[in-house]
N, C-alpha and C. Protein backbone atom coordinates (compact mmCIF):
# COMPACT_ATOMS: atom_id res chain seq x y z
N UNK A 1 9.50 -12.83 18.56
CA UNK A 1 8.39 -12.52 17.68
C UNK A 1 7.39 -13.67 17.73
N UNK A 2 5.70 -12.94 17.64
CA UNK A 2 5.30 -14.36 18.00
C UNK A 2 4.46 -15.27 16.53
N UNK A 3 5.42 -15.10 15.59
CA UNK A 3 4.88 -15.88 14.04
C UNK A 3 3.87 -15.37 13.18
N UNK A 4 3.64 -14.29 13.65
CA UNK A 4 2.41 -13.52 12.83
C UNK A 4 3.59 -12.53 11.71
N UNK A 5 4.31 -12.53 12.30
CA UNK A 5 5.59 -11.05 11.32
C UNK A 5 6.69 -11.60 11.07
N UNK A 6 7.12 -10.69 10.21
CA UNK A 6 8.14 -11.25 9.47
C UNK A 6 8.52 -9.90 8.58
N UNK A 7 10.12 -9.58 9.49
CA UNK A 7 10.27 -8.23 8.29
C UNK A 7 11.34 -8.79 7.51
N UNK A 8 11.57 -7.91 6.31
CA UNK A 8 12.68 -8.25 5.66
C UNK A 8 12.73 -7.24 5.15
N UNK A 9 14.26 -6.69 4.45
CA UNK A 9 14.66 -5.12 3.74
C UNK A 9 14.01 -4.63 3.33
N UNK A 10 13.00 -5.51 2.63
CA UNK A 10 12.14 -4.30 1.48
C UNK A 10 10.48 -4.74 1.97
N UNK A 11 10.19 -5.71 2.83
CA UNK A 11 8.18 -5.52 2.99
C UNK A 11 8.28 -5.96 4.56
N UNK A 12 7.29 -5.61 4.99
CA UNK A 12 6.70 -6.40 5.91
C UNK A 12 5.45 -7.57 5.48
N UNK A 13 5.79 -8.85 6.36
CA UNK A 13 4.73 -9.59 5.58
C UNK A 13 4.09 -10.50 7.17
N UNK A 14 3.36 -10.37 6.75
CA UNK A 14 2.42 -10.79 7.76
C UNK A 14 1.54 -12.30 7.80
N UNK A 15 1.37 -13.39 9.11
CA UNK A 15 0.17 -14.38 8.84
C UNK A 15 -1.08 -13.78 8.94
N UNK A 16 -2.09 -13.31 8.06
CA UNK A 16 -3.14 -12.43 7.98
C UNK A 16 -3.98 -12.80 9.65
N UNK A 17 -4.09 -14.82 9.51
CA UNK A 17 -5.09 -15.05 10.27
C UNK A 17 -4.35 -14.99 11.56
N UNK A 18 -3.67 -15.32 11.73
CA UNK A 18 -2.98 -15.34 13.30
C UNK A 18 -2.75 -13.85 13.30
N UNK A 19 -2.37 -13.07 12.60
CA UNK A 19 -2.32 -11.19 13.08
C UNK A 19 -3.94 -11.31 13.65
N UNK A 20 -5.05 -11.45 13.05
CA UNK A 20 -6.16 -11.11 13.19
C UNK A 20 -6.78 -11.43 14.57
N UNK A 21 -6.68 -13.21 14.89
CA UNK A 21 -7.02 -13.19 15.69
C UNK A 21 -6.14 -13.22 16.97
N UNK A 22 -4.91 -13.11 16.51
CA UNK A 22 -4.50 -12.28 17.91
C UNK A 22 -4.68 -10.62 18.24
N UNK A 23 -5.06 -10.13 17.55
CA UNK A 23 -5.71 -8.65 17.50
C UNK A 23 -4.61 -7.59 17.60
N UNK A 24 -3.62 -8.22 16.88
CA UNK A 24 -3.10 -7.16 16.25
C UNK A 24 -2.42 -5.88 16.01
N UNK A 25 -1.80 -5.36 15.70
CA UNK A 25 -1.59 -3.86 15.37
C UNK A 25 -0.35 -3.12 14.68
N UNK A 26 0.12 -2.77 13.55
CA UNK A 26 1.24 -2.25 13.26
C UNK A 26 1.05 -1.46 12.19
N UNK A 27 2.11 -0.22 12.12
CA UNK A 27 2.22 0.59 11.58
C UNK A 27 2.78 1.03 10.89
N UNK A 28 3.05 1.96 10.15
CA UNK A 28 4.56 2.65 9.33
C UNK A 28 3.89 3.37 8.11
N UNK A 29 5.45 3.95 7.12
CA UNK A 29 5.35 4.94 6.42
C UNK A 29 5.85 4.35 5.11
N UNK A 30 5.25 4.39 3.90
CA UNK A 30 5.85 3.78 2.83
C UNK A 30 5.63 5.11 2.06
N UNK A 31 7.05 4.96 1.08
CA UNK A 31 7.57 6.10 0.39
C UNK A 31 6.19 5.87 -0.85
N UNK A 32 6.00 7.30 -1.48
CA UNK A 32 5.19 6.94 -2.51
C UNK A 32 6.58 6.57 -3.83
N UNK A 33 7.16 6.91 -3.55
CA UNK A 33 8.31 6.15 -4.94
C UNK A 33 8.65 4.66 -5.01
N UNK A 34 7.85 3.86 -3.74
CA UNK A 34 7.88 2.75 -3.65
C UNK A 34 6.67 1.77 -4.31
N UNK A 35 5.69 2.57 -4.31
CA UNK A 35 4.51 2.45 -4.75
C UNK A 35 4.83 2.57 -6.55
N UNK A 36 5.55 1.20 -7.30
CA UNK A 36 5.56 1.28 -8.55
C UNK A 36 4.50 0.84 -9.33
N UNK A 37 3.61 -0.04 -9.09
CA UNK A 37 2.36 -0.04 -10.09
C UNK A 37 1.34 1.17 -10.28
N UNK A 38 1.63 2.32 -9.34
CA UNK A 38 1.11 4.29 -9.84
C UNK A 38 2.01 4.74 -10.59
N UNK A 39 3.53 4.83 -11.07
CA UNK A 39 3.70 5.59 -11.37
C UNK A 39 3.52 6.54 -12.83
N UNK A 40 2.52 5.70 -13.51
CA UNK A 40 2.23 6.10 -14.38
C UNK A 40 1.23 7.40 -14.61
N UNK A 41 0.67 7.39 -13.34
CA UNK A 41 -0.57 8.10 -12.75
C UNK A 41 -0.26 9.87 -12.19
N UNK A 42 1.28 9.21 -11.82
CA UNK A 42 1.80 10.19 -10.97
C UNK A 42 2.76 11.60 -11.77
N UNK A 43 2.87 12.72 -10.91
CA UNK A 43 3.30 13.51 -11.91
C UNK A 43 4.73 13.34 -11.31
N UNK A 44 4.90 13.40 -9.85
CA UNK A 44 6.36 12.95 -9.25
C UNK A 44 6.40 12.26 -8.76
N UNK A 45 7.29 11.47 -8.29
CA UNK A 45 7.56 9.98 -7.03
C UNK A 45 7.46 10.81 -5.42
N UNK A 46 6.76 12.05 -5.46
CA UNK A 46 7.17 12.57 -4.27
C UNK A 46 6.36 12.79 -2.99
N UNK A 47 5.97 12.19 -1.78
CA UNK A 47 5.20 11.95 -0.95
C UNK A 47 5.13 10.62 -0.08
N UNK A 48 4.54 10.45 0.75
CA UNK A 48 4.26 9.40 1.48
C UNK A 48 3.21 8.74 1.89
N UNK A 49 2.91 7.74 2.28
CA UNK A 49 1.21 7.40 3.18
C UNK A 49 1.70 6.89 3.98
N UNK A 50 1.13 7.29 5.12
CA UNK A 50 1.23 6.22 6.32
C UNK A 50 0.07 5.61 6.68
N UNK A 51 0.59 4.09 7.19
CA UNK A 51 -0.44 3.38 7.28
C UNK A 51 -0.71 2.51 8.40
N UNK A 52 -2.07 2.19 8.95
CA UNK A 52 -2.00 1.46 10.28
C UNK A 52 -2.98 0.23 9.98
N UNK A 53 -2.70 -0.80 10.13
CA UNK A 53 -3.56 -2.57 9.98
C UNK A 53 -3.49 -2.61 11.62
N UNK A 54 -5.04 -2.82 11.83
CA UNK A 54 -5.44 -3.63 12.87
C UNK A 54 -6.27 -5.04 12.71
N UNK A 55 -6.15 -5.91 13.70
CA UNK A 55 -6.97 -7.07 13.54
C UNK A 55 -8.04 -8.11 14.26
N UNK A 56 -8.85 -8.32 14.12
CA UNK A 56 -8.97 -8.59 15.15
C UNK A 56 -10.60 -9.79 14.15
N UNK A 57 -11.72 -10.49 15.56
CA UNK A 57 -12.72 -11.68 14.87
C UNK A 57 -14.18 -10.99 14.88
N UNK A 58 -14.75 -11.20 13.80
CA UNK A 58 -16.00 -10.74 14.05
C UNK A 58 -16.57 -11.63 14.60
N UNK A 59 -18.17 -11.28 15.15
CA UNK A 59 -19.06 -11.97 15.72
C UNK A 59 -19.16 -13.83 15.55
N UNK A 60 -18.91 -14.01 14.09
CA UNK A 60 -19.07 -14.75 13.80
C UNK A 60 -17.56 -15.70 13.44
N UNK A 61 -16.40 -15.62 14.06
CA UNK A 61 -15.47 -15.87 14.55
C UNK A 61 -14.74 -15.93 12.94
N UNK A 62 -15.24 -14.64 11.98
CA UNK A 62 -14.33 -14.58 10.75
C UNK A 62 -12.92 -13.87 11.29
N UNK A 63 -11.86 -13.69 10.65
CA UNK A 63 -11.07 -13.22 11.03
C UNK A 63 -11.04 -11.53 10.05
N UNK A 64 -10.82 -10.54 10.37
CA UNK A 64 -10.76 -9.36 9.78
C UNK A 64 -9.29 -8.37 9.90
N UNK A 65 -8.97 -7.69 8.78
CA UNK A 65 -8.18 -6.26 8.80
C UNK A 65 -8.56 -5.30 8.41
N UNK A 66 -8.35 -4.19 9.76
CA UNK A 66 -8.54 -3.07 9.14
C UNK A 66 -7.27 -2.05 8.77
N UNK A 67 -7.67 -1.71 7.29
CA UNK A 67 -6.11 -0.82 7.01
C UNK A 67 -6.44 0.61 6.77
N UNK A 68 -5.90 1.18 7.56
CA UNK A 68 -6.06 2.93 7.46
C UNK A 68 -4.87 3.21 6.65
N UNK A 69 -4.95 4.65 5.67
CA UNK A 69 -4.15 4.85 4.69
C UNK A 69 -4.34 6.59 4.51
N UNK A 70 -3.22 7.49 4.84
CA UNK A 70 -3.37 8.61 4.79
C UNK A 70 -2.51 8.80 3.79
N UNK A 71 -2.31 10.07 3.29
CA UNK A 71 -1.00 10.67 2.77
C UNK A 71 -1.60 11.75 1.43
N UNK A 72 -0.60 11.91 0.77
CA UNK A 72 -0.35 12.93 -0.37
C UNK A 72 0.26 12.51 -1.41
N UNK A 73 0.28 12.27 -2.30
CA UNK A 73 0.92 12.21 -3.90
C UNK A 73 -0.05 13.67 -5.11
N UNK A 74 1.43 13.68 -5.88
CA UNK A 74 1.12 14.81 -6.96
C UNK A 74 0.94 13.40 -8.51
N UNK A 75 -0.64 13.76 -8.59
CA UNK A 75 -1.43 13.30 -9.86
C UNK A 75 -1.47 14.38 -10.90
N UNK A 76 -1.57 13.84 -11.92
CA UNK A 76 -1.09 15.02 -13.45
C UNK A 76 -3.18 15.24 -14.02
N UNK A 77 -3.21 16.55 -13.53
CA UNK A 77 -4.80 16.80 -13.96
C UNK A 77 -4.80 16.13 -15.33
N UNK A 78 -6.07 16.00 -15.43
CA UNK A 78 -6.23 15.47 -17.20
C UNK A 78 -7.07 16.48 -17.39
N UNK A 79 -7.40 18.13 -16.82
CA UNK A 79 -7.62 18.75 -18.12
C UNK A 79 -6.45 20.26 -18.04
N UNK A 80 -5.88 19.94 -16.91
CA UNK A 80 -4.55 21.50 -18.04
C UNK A 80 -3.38 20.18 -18.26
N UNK A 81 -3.37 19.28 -17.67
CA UNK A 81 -2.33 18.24 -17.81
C UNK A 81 -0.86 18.70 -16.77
N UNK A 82 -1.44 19.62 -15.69
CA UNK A 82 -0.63 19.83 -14.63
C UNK A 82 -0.25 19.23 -13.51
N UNK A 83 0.61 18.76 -12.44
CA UNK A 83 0.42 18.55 -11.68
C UNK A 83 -0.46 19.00 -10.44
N UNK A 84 -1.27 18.23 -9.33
CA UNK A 84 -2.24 18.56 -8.58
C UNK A 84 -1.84 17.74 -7.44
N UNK A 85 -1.78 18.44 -6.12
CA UNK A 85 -1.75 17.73 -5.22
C UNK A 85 -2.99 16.62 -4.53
N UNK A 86 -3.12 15.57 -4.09
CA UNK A 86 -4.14 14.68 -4.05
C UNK A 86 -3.88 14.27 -2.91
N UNK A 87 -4.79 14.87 -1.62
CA UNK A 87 -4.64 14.41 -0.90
C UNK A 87 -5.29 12.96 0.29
N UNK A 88 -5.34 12.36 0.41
CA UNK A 88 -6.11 10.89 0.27
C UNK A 88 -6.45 10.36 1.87
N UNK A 89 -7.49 9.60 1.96
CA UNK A 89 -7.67 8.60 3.27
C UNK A 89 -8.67 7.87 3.02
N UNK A 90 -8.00 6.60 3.49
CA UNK A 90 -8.86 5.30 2.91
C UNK A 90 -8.53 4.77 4.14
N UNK A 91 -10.15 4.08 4.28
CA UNK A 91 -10.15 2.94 4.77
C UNK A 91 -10.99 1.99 4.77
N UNK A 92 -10.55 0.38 4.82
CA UNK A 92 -11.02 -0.44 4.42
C UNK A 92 -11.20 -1.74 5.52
N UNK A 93 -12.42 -2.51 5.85
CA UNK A 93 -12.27 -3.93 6.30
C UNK A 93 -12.58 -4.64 5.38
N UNK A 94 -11.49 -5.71 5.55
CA UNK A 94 -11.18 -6.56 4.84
C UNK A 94 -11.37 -8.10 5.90
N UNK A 95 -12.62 -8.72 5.49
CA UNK A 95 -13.14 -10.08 5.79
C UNK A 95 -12.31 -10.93 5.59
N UNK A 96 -11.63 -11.83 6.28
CA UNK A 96 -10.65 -13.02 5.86
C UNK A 96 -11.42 -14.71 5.50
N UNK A 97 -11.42 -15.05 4.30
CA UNK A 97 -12.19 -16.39 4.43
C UNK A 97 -10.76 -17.00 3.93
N UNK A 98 -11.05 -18.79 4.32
CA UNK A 98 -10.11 -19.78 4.53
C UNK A 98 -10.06 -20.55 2.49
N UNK A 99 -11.65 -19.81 1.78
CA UNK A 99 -11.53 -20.55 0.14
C UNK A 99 -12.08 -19.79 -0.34
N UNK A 100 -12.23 -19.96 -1.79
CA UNK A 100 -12.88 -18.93 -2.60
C UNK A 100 -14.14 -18.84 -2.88
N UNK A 101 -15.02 -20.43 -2.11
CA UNK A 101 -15.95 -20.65 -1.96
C UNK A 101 -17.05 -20.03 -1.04
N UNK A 102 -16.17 -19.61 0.23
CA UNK A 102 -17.06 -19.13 1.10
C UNK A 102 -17.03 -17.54 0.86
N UNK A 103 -15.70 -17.30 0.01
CA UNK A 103 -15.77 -15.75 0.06
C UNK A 103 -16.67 -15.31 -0.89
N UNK A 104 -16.83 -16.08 -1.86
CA UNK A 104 -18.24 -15.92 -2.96
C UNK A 104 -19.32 -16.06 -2.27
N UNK A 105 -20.17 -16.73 -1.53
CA UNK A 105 -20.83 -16.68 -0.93
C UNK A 105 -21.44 -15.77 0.29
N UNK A 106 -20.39 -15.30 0.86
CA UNK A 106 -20.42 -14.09 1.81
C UNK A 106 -20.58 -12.65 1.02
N UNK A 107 -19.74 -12.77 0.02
CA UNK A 107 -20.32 -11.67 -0.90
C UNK A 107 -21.36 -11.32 -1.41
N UNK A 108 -21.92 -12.41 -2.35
CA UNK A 108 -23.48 -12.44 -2.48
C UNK A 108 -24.28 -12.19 -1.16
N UNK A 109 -24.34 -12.44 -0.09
CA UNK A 109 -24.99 -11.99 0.53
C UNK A 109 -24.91 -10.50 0.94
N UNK A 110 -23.97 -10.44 1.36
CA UNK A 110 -23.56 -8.90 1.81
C UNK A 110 -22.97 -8.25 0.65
N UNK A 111 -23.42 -7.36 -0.17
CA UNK A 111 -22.71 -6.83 -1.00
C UNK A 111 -21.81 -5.78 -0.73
N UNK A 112 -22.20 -5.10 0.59
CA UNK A 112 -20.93 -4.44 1.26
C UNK A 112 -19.65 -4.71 1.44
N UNK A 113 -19.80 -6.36 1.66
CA UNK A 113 -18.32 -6.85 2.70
C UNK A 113 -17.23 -6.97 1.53
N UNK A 114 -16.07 -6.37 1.47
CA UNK A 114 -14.96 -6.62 1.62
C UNK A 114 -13.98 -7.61 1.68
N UNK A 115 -13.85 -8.88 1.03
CA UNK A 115 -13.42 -10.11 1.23
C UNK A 115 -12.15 -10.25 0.87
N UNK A 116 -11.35 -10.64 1.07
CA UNK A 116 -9.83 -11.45 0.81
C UNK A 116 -9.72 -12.87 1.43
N UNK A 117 -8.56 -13.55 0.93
CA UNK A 117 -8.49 -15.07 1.18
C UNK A 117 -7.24 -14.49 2.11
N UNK A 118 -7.59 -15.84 3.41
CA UNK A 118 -6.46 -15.50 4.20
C UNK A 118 -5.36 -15.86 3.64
N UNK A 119 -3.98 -15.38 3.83
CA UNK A 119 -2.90 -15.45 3.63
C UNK A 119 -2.09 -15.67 4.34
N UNK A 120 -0.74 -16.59 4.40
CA UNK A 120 0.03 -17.15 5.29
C UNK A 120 1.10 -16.21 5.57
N UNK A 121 1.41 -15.18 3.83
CA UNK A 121 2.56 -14.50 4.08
C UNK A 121 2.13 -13.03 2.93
N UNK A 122 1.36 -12.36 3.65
CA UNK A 122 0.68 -11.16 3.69
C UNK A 122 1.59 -10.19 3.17
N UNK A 123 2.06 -9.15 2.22
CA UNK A 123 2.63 -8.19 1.79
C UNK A 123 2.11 -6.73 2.27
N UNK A 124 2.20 -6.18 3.09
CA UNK A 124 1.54 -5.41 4.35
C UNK A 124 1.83 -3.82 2.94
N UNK A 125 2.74 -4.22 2.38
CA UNK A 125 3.17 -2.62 1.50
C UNK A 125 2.53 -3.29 0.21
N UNK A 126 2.19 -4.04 -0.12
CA UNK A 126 1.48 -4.62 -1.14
C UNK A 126 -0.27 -4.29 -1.45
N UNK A 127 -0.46 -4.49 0.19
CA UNK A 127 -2.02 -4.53 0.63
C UNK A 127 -2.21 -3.20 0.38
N UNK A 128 -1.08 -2.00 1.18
CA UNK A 128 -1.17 -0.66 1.04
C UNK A 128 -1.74 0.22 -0.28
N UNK A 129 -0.73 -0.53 -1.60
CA UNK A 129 -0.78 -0.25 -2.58
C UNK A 129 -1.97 -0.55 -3.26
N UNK A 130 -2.20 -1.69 -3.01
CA UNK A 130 -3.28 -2.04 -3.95
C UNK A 130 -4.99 -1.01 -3.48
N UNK A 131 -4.45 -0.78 -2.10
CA UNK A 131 -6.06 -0.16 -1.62
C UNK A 131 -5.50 1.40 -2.11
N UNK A 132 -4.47 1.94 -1.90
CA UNK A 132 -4.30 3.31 -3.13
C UNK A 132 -4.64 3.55 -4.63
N UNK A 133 -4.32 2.43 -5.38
CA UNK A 133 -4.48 2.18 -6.39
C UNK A 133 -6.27 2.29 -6.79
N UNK A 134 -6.92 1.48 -5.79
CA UNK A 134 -8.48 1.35 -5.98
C UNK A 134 -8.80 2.39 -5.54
N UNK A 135 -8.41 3.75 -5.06
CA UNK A 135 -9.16 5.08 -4.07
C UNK A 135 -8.37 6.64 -5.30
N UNK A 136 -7.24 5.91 -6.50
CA UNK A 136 -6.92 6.90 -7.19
C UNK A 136 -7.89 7.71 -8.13
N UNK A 137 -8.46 8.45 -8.64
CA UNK A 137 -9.97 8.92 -9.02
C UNK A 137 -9.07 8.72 -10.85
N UNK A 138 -10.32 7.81 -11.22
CA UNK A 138 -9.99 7.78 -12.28
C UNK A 138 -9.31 8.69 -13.88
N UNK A 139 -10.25 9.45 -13.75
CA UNK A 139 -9.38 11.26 -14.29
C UNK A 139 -9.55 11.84 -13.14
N UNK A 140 -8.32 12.62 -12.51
CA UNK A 140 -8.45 13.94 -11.58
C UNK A 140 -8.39 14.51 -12.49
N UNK A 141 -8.95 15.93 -11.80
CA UNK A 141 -9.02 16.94 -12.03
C UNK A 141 -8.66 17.90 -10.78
N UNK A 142 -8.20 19.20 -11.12
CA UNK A 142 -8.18 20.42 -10.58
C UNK A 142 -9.93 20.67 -10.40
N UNK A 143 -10.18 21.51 -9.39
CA UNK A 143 -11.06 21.95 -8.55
C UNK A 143 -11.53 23.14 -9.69
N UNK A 144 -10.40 24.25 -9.79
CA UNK A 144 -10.53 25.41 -11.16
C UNK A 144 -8.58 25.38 -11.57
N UNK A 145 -8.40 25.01 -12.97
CA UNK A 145 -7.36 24.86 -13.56
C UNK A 145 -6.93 26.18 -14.04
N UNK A 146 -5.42 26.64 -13.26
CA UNK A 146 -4.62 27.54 -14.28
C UNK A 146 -4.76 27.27 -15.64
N UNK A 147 -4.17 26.20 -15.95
CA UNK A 147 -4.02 25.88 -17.40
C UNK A 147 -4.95 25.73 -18.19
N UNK A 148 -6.17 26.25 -18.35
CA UNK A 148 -7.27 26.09 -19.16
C UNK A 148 -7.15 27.88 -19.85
N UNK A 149 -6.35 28.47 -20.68
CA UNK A 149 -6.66 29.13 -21.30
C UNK A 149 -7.34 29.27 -22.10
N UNK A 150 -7.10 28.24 -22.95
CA UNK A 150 -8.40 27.97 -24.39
C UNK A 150 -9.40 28.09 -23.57
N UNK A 151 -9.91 27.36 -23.12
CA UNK A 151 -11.48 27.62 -22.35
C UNK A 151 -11.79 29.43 -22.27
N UNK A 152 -10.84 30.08 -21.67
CA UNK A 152 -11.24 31.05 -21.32
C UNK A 152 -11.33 32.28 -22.76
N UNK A 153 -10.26 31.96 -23.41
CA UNK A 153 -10.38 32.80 -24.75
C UNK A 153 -11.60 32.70 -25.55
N UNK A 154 -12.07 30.97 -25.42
CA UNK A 154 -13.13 30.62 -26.02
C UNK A 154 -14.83 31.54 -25.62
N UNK A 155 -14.72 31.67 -24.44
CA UNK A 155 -15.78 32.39 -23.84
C UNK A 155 -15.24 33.52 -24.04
N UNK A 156 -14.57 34.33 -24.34
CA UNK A 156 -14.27 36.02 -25.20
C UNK A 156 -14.86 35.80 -26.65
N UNK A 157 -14.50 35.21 -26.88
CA UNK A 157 -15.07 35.41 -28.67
C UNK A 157 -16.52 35.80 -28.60
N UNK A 158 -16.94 36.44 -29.79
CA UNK A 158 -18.45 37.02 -29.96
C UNK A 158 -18.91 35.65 -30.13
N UNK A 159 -20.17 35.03 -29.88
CA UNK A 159 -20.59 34.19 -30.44
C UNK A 159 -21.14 34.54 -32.05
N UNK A 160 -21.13 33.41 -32.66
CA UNK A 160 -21.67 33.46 -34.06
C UNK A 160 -22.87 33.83 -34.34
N UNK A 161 -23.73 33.23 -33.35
CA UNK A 161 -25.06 33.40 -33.74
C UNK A 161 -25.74 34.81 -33.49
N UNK A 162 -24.82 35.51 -32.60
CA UNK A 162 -24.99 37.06 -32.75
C UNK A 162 -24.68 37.79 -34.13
N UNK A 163 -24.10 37.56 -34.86
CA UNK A 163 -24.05 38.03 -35.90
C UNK A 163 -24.44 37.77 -36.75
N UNK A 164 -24.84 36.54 -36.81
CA UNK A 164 -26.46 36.46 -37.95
C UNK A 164 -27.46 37.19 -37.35
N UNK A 165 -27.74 37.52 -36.03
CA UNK A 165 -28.55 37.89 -35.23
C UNK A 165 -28.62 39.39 -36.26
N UNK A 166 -27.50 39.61 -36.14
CA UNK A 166 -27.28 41.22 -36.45
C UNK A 166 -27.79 41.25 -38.38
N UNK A 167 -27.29 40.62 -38.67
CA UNK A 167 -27.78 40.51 -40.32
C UNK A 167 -29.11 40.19 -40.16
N UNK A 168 -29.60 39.40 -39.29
CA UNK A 168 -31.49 39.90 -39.58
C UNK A 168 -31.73 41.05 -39.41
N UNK A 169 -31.38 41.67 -38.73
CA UNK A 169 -32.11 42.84 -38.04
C UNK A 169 -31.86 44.35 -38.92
N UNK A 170 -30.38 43.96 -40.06
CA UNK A 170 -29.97 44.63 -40.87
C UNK A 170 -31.23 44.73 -41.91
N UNK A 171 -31.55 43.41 -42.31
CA UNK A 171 -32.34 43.17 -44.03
C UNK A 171 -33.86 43.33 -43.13
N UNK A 172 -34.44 43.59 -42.00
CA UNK A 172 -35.45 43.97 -41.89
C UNK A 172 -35.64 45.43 -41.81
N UNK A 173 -34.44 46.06 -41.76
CA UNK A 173 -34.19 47.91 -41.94
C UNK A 173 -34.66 47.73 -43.04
């Protein structure tokens, strides 16, 4: 192995800058039941994302990752309060600076870029999570909800103001 990786039972962890500028590449599948800072979000632990980090230097000899992120998890609508399938793809570059100084600075300029501090020992299912976490839609919703009956009974009722409607039209007889 050439010091950029490092697996162990439960993460892969990575040297961000040496993955980067040796350019990189690895892949895999993390359970969404592994993903514990969602599960509050979630209606089951049931699904997966798979995910691919590449790396490699920009122009300006920063070091960069890019992390692709597919998959599916079931989110609990917030308006029938059902489960909804959510199906997701993110992706993100992520700028590597060496302090917190230059990454403030690169930011202000570019308000696009994407910054992280390089890291010696990278949490590759960590990184995963956290860019799921930022792409979860704050209330989902269903597209059109079974569970909205009230809504629909509500639009059967006569409206009210028809029937005052009707009592004018009575006392002008």
């Amino acid at each position: 192995m050439r010091g950029f990786l490092a697996r162990t039972l439960a993460m892969t962890v990575i040297d961000s800058a040496a993955f980067s500028r040796e350019q990189q590449q690895l892949s895999g599948t993390i359970a969404v039941s592994s993903l514990t800072r969602l599960f509050d979000q979630l209606a089951d632990q049931s699904g997966s994302a798979e995910w691919k980090l590449q790396g490699g230097v920009d122009k300006i000899e920063r070091p960069w990752l890019n992390l692709v992120v597919k998959g599916q998890m079931r989110l609990v609508c917030q308006r029938c309060l059902k489960p909804m399938d959510w199906p997701f793809a993110i992706e993100t570059l992520l700028t590597q600076f060496s302090d917190e100084a230059k990454l403030d600075e690169a930011e202000e300029q570019d308000e696009d870029l994407e910054g992280m501090l390089i890291d010696p020992a990278l949490d590759i299912e960590a990184l995963v999570e956290e860019e799921v976490i930022l792409a979860v839609p704050f209330a989902p919703v269903h597209d059109q909800c079974g569970g909205t009956e009230g809504a629909t009974e509500a639009g059967k009722k006569p409206n009210p103001f028809a029937v005052l409607a009707g009592l004018k039209t009575r006392k002008a007889e």
